[in-house]
C-alpha atoms as a PDB file:
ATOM      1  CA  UNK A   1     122.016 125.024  81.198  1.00  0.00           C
ATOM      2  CA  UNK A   2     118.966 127.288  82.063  1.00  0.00           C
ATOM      3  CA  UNK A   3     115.259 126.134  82.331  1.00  0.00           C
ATOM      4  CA  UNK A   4     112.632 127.692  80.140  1.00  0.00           C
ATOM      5  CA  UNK A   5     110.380 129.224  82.321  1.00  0.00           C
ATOM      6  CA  UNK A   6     107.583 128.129  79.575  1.00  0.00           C
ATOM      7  CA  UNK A   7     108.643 124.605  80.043  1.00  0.00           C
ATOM      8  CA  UNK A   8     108.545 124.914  83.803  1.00  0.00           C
ATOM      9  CA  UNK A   9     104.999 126.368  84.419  1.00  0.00           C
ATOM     10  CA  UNK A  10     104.019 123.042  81.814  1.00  0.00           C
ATOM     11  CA  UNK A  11     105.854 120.664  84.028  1.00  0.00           C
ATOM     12  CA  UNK A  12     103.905 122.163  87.389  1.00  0.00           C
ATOM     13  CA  UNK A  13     100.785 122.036  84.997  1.00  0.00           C
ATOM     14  CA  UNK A  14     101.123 118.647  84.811  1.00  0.00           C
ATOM     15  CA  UNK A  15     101.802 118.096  88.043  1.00  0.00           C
ATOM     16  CA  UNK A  16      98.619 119.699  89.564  1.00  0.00           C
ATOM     17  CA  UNK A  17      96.394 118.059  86.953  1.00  0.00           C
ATOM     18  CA  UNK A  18      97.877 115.011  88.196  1.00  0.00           C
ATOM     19  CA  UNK A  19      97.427 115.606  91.038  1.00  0.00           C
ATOM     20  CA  UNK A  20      93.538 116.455  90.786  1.00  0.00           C
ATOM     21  CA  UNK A  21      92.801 113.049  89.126  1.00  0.00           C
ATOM     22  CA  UNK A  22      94.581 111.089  91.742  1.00  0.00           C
ATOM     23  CA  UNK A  23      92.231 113.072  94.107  1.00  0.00           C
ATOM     24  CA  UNK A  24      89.235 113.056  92.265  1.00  0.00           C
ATOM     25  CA  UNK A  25      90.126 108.953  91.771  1.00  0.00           C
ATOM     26  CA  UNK A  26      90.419 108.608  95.267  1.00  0.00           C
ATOM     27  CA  UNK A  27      87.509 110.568  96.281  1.00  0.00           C
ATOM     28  CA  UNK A  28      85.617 108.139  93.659  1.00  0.00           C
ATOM     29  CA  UNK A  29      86.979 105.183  95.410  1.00  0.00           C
ATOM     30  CA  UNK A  30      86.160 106.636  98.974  1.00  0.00           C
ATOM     31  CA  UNK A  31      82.672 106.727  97.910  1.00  0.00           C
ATOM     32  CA  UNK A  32      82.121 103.542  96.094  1.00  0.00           C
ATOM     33  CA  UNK A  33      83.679 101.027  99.409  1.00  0.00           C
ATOM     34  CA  UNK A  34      82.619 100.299 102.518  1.00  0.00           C
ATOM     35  CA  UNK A  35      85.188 100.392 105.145  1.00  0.00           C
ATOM     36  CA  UNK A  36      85.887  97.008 104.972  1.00  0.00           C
ATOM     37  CA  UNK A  37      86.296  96.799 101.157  1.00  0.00           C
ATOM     38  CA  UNK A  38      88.627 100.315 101.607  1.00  0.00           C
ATOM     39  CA  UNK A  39      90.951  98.639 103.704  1.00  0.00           C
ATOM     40  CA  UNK A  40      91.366  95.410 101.998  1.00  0.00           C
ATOM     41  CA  UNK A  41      92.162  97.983  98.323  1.00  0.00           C
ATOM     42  CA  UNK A  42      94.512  99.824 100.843  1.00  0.00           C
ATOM     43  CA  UNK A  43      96.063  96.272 101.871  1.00  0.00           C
ATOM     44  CA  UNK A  44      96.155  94.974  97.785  1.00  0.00           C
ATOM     45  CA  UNK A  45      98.012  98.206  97.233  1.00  0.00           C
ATOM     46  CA  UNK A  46     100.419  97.991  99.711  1.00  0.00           C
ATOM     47  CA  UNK A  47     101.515  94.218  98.410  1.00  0.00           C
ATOM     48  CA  UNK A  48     100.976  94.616  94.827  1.00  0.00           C
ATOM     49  CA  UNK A  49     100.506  98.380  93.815  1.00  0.00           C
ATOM     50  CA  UNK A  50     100.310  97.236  90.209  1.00  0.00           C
ATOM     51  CA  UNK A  51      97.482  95.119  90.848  1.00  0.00           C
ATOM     52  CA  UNK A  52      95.904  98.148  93.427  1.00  0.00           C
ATOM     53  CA  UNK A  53      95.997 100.540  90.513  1.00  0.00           C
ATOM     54  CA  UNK A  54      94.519  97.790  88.159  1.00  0.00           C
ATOM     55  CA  UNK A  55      91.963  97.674  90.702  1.00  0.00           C
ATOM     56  CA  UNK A  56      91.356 101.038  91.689  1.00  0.00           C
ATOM     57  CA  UNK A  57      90.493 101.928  87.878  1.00  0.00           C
ATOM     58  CA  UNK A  58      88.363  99.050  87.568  1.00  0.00           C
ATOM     59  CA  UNK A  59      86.462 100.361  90.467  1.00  0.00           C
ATOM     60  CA  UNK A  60      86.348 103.962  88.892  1.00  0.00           C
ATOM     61  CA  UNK A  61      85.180 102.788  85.639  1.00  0.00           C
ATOM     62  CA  UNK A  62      82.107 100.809  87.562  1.00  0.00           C
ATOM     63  CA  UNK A  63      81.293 103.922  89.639  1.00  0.00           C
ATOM     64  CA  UNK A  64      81.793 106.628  86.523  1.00  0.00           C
ATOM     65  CA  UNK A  65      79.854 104.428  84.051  1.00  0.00           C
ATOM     66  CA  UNK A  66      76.583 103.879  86.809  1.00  0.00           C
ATOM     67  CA  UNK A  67      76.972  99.690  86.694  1.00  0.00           C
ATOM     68  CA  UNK A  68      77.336  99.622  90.633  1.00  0.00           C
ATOM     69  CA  UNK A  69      74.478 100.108  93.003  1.00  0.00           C
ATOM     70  CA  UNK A  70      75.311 101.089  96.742  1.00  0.00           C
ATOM     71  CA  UNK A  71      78.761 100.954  98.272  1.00  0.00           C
ATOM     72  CA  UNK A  72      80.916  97.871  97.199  1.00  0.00           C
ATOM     73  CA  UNK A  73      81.338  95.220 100.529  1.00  0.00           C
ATOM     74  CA  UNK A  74      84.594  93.276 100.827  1.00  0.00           C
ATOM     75  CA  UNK A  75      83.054  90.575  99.692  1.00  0.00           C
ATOM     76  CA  UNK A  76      82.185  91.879  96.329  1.00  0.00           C
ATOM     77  CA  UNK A  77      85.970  93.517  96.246  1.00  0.00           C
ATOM     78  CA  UNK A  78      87.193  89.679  96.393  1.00  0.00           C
ATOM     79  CA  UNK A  79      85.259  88.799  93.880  1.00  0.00           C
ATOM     80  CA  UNK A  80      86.051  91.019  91.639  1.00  0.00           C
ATOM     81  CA  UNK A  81      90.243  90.784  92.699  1.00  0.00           C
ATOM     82  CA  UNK A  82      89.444  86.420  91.648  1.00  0.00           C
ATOM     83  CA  UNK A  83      88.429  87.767  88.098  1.00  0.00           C
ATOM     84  CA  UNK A  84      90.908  89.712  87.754  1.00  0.00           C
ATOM     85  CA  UNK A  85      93.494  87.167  88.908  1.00  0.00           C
ATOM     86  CA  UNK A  86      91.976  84.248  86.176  1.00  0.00           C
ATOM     87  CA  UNK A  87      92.189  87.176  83.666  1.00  0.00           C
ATOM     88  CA  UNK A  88      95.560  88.394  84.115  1.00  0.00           C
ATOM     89  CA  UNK A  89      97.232  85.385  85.350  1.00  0.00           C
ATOM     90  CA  UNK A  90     101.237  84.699  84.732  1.00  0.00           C
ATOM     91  CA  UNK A  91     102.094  81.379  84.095  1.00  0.00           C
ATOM     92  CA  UNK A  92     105.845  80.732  85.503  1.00  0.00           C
ATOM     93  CA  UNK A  93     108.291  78.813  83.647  1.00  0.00           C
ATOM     94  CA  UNK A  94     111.758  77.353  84.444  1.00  0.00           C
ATOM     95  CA  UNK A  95     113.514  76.662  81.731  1.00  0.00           C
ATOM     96  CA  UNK A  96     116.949  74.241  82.620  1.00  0.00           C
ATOM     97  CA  UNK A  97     119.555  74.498  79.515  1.00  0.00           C
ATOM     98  CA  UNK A  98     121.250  71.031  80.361  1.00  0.00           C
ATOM     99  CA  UNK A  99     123.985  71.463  77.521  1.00  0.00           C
ATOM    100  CA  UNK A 100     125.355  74.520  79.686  1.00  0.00           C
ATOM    101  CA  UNK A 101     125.890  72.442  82.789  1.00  0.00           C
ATOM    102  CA  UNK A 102     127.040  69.237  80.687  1.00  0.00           C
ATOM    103  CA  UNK A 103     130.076  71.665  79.571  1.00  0.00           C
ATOM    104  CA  UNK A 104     131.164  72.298  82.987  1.00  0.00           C
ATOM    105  CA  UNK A 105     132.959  69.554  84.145  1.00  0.00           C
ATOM    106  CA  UNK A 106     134.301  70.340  87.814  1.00  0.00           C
ATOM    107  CA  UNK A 107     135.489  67.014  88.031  1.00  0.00           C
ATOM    108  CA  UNK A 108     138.204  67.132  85.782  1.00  0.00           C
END
């Protein structure tokens, strides 16, 4: 099974354009937190890197489309995380089948 060279300069293609968003996403973010605000994004990512990435785009999109003035403070960061929260909230359900466990008897 060879690999098409054609195929393999795409793949690294890709790669590098992937690459220079992530950079050019992170260089965004850099510039758009304080310290403070940096470091609790860097903390959200760490627990839930879902929600970091959710987050992290949000933040692009404000600093791409002009809506934010000055660098974001860690305040404004939690803020923004309790929107997102109420917006994207999952509800957890148990659901108990009781006509499973009345059909296993262990006493008999």
């Amino acid at each position: 099974m060879e690999i098409d060279p054609k195929q393999l300069q795409m793949k690294q293609a890709q790669q590098e354009q992937q690459e220079q968003q992530e950079a050019a996403k992170k260089s965004i973010v850099g510039q758009a937190l304080s310290q403070e605000a940096a470091a609790r994004l860097n903390t959200i990512r760490l627990a839930k890197p879902d929600k970091g990435k959710q987050l992290e785009a949000y933040i692009v999109n404000l600093a791409t489309s002009g809506r934010m003035m000055g660098k974001m403070t860690e305040p404004e960061l939690i803020s923004i995380v309790e929107e997102l929260n109420k917006h994207t909230s999952k509800s957890t359900k148990v659901k108990f089948d009781r006509r499973r466990a009345a059909l296993d008897s262990d006493s008999d």
